[in-house]
Protein backbone atom coordinates (compact mmCIF):
# COMPACT_ATOMS: atom_id res chain seq x y z
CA UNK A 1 -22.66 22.83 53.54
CA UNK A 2 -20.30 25.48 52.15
CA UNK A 3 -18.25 27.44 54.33
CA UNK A 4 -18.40 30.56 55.58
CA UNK A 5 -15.32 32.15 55.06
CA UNK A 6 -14.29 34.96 57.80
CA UNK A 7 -10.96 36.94 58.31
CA UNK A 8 -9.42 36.48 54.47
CA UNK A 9 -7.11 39.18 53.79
CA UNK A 10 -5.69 39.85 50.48
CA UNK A 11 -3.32 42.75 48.86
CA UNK A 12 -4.51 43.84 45.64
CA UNK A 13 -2.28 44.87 42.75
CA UNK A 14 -2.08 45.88 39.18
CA UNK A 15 0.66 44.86 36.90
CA UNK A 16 0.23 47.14 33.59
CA UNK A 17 -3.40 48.20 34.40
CA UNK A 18 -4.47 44.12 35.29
CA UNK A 19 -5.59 43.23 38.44
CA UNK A 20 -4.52 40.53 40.82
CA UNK A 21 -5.87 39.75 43.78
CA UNK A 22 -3.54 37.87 46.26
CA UNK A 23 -4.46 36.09 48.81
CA UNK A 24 -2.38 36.02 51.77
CA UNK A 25 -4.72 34.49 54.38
CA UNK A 26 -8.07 32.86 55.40
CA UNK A 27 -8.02 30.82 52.05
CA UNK A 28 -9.33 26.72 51.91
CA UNK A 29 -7.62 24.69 53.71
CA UNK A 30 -6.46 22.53 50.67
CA UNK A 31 -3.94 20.57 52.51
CA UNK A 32 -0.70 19.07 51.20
CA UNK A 33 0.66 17.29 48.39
CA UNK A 34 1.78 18.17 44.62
CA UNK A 35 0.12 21.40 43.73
CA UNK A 36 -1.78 20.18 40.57
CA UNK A 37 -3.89 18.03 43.34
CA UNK A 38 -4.25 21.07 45.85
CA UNK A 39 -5.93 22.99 42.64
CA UNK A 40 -7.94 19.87 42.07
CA UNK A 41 -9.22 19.83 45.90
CA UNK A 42 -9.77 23.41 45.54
CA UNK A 43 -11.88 22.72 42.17
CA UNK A 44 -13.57 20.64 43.76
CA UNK A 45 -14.69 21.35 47.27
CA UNK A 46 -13.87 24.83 47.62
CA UNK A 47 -14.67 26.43 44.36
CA UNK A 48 -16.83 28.90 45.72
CA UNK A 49 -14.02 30.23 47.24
CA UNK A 50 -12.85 31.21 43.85
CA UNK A 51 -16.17 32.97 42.99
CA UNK A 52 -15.92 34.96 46.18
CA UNK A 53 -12.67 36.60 45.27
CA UNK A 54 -13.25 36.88 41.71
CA UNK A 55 -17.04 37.72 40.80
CA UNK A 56 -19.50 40.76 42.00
CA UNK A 57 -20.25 42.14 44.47
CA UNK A 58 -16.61 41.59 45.78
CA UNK A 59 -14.52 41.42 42.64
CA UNK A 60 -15.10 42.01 38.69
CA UNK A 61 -14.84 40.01 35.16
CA UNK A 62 -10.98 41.85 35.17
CA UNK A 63 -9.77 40.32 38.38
CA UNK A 64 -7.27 37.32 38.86
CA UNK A 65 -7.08 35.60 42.39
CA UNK A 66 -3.36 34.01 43.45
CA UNK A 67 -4.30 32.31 46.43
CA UNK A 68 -0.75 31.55 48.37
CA UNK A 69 0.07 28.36 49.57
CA UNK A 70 3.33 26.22 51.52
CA UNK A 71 5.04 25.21 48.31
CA UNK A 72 6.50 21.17 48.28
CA UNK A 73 9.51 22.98 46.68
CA UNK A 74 11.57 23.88 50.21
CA UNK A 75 13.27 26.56 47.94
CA UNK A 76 10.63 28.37 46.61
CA UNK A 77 9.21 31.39 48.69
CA UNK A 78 6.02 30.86 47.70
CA UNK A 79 3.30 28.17 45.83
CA UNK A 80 0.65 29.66 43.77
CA UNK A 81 -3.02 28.84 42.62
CA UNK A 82 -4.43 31.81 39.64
CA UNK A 83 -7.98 31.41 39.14
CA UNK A 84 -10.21 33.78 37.16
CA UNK A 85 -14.16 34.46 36.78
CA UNK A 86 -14.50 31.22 35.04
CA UNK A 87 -12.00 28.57 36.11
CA UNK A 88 -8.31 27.89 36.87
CA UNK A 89 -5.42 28.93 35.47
CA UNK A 90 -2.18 26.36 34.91
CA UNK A 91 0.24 30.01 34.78
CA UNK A 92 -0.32 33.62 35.07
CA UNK A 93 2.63 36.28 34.04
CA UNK A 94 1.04 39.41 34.95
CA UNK A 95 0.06 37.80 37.99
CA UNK A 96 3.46 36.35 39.03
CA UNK A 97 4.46 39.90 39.03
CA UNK A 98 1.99 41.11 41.01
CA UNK A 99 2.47 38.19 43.43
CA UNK A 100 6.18 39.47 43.75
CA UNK A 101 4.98 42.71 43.99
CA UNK A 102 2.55 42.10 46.95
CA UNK A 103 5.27 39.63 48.63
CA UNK A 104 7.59 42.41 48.43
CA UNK A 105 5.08 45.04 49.90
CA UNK A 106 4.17 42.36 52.63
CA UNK A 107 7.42 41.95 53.68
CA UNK A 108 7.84 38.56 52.64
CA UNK A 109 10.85 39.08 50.07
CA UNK A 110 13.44 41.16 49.74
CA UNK A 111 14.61 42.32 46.05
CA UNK A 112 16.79 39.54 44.52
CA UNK A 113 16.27 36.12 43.15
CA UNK A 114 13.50 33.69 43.98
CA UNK A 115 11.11 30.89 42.67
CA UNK A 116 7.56 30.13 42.92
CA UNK A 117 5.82 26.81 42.76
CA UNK A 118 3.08 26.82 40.01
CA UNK A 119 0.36 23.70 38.92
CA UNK A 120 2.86 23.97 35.48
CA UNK A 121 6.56 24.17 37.18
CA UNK A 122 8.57 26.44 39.11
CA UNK A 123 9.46 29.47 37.53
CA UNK A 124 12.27 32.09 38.74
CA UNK A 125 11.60 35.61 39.03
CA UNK A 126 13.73 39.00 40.03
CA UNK A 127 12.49 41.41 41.89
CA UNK A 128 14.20 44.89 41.26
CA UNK A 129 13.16 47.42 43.87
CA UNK A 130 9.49 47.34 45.26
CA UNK A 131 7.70 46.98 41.46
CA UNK A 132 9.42 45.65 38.84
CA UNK A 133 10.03 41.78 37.84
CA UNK A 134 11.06 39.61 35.73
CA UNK A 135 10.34 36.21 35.61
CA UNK A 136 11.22 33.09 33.18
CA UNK A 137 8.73 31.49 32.39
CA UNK A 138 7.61 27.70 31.57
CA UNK A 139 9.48 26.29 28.12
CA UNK A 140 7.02 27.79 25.37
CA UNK A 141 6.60 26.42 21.82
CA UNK A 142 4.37 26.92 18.61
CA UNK A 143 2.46 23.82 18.48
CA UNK A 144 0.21 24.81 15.17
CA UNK A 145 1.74 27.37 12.03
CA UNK A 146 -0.80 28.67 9.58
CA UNK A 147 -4.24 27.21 11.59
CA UNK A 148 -7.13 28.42 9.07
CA UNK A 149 -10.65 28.71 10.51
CA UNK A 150 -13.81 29.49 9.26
CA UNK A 151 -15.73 32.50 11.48
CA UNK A 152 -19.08 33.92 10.98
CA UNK A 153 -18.84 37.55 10.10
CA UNK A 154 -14.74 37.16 9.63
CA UNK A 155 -14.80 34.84 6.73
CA UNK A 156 -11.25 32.50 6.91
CA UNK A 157 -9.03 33.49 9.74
CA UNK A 158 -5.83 32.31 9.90
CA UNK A 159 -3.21 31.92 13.10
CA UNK A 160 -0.40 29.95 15.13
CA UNK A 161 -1.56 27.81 18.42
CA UNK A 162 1.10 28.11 20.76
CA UNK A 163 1.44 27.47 24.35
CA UNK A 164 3.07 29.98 27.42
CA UNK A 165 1.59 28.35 30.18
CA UNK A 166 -1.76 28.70 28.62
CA UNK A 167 -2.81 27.88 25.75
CA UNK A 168 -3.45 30.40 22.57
CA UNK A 169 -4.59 31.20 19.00
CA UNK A 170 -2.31 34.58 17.63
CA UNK A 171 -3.93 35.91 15.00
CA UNK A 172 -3.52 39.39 12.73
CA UNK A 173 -6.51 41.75 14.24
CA UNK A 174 -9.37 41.91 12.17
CA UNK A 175 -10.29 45.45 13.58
CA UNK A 176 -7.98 48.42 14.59
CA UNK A 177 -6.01 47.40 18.20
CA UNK A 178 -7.68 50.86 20.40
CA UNK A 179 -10.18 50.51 23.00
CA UNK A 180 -13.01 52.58 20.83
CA UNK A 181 -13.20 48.60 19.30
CA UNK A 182 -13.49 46.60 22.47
CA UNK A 183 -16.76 45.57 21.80
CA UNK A 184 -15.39 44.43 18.30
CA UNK A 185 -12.71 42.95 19.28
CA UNK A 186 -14.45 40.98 22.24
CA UNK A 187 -17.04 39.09 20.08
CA UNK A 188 -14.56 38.84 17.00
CA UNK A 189 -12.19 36.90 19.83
CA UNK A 190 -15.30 35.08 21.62
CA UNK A 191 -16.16 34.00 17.41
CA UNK A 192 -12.66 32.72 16.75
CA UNK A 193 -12.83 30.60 20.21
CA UNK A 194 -16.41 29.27 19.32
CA UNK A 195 -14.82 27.66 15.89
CA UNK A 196 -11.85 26.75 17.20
CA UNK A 197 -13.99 24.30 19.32
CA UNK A 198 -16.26 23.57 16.65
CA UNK A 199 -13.07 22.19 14.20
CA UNK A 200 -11.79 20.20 17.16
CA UNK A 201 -8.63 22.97 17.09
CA UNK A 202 -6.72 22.26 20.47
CA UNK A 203 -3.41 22.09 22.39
CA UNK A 204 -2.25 18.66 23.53
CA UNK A 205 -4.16 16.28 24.27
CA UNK A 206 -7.66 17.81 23.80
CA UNK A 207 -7.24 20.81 25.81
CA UNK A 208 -9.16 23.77 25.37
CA UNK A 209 -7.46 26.83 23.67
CA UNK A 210 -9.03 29.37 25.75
CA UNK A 211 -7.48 32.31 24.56
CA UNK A 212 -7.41 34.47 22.08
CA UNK A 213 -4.61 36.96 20.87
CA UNK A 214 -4.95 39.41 17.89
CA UNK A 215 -1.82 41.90 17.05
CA UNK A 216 -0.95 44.36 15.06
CA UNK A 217 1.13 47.41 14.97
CA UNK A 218 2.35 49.47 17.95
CA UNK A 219 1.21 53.14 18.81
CA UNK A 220 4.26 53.65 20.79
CA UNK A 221 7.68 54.40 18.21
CA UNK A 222 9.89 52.48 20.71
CA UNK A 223 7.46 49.48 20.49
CA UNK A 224 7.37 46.31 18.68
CA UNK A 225 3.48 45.10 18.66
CA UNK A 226 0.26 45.98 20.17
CA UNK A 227 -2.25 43.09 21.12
CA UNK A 228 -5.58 42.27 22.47
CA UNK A 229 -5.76 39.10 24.43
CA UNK A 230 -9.17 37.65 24.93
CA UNK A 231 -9.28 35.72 28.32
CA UNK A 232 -11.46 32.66 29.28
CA UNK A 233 -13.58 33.96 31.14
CA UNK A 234 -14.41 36.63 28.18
CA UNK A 235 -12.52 39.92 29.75
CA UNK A 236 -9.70 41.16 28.03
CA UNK A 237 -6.58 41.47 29.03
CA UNK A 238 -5.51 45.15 30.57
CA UNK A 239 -1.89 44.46 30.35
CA UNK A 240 0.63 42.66 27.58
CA UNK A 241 -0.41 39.52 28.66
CA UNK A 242 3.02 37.36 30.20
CA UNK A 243 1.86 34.01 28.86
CA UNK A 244 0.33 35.51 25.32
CA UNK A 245 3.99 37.36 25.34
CA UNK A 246 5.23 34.18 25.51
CA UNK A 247 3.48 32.38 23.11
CA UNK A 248 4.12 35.31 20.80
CA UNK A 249 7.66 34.71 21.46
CA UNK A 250 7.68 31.11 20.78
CA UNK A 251 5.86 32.18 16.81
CA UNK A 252 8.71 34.82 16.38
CA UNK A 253 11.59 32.53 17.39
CA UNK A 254 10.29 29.70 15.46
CA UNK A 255 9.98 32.27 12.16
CA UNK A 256 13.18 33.12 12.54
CA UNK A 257 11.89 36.87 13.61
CA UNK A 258 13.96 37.31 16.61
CA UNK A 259 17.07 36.20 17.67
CA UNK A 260 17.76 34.78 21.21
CA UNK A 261 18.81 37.41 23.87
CA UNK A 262 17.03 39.82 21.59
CA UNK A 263 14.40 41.90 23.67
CA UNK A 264 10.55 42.41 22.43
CA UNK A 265 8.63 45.25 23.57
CA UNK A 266 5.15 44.51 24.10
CA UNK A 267 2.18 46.63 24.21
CA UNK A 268 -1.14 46.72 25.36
CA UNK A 269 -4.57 47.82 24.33
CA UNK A 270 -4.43 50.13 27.00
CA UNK A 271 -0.67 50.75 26.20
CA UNK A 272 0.84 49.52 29.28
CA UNK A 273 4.10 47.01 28.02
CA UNK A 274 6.40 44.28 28.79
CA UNK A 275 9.62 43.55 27.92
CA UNK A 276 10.05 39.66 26.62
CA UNK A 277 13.20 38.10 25.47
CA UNK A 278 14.19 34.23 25.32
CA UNK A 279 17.16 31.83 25.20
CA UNK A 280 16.49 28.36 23.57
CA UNK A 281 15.07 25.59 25.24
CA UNK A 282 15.26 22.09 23.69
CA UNK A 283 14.01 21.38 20.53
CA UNK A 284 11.01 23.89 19.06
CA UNK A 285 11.03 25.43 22.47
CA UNK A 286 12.34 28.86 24.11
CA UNK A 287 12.53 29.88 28.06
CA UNK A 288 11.22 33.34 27.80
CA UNK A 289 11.77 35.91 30.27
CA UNK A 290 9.43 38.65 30.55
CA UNK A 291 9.84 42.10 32.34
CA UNK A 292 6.90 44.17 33.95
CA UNK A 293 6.10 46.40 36.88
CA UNK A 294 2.87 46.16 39.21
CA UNK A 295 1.34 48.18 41.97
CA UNK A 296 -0.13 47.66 45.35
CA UNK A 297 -3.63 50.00 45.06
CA UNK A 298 -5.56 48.07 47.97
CA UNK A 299 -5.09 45.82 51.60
CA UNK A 300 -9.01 44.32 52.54
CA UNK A 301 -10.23 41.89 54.95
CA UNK A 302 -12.94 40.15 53.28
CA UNK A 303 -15.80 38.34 55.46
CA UNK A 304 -18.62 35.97 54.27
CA UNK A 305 -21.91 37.09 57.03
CA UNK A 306 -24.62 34.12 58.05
CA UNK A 307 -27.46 35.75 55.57
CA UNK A 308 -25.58 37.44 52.76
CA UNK A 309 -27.87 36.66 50.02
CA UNK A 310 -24.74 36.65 48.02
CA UNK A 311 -22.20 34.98 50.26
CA UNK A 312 -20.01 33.34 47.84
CA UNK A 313 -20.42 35.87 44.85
CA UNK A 314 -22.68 36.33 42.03
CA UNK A 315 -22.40 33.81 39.11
């Protein structure tokens, strides 16, 4: 029998228009041990968990959970599962800032340097005042250059796989980057995944690229790129994206477009922005760092009632 979960409070944030809900208390107990297993568990036996946070009538398609856990790492503040409407994420950037950001609002951290435990490494982030961060992310790296697939509607579409802690296809946008071409742009993104998966197109060792970047031009003069990032669960991305940022970093070192140290400014489809910048990291790989604010909008104390039709969510 599922549980009935009673008493779980979380702090909700944005970070560049994105939500993240973070969960502070009242989560599965997923016991101890290596992270990657704790998300299994959770996967596993407590998934409905997930769709409680995430889908109607409590949350929406937009929303990513960060349930916080003890970390194994004795020097990290904080370990970290981001899950979404459909599944489980290995890294989230925009919502390692809003962790910070809630953290910080909780009294939990103080502005300075700390790390977080995630199912793909520990990353270090800064926390400047009450709402800004940056954080270095996981080693990124173009995996694919030039990837052509054939879509339905956009003929031969061409694009770099790359990985920032998830994994994605960057592509030119096939439709102008404003949110008048959402629709557009969501079932142009949802085509390009489809064939992806149809040409056996993936990330190492089989996995899934489950999302989807187009770019193009900024609005903003002091800008460098707009994008659209198409999520797994098939919402799109409100802010810059930290992991697409990444992986767009990773194409631009590996072209020889920007220089390390150099910074990249960002922006959304809703015109929110990050700042990204990297240092080399091995061979074919950079450590970026990306730089975004977020915002506590919302405390709640969510409760599961014997005879809620809809206990655990809708979906």
């Amino acid at each position: 029998m599922m549980q009935l979960f009673e008493n779980v409070k979380v702090i909700d944030t944005h970070t560049g228009g994105e939500p993240t809900r973070v969960v502070v208390a009242g989560g599965p107990d997923l016991g101890n041990g290596p992270l990657i297993e704790r998300v299994r568990r959770m996967q596993r036996d407590s998934d409905h968990f997930r769709r409680m946070m995430i889908t109607e009538p409590r949350g929406n398609e937009a929303m990513v959970g960060a349930l916080l856990c003890e970390p194994t790492d004795p020097d990290c503040v904080a370990a970290v599962i981001f899950f979404n409407n459909r599944d489980y994420l290995g890294m989230c950037g925009h919502g390692t800032i809003g962790v910070a950001a809630a953290m910080a609002y909780a009294g939990r951290i103080e502005p300075g340097v700390h790390r977080l435990e995630t199912p793909v490494g520990v990353i270090t982030f800064r926390l400047t005042g009450a709402n800004q961060v940056s954080f270095d992310n996981v080693p990124s790296y173009r995996l694919h250059h030039d990837i052509a697939v054939d879509v339905d509607g956009l003929g031969t579409v061409r694009g770099d796989v790359a990985w920032g802690g998830n994994w994605f296809f960057l592509t030119a946008s096939p439709l102008p980057l404003s949110l008048s071409h959402l629709r557009e742009l969501n079932h142009a993104a949802q085509d390009i995944r489809d064939a992806l998966r149809r040409d056996g197109v993936s990330g190492v060792a089989g996995a899934e690229i489950d999302h989807v970047e187009f770019f193009g031009a900024a609005q903003a003069e002091d800008a460098d790129s707009r994008n659209f990032v198409y999520c797994p669960g098939g919402a799109y991305d409100r802010s810059p994206c930290g992991t697409g940022t990444s992986a767009k970093l990773a194409c631009l070192a590996a072209d020889g477009k920007l220089k390390p140290g150099e910074p990249w400014i960002q922006e959304s489809i809703i015109g929110s922005r990050f700042v990204g910048s990297y240092e080399p990291s091995g061979p074919g790989a950079i450590l970026p760092t990306i730089t975004g604010t977020a915002y506590v909008y919302g405390e709640c104390c969510f409760v599961a009632q014997v005879g809620d039709p809809f206990p655990h969510g809708i979906g």
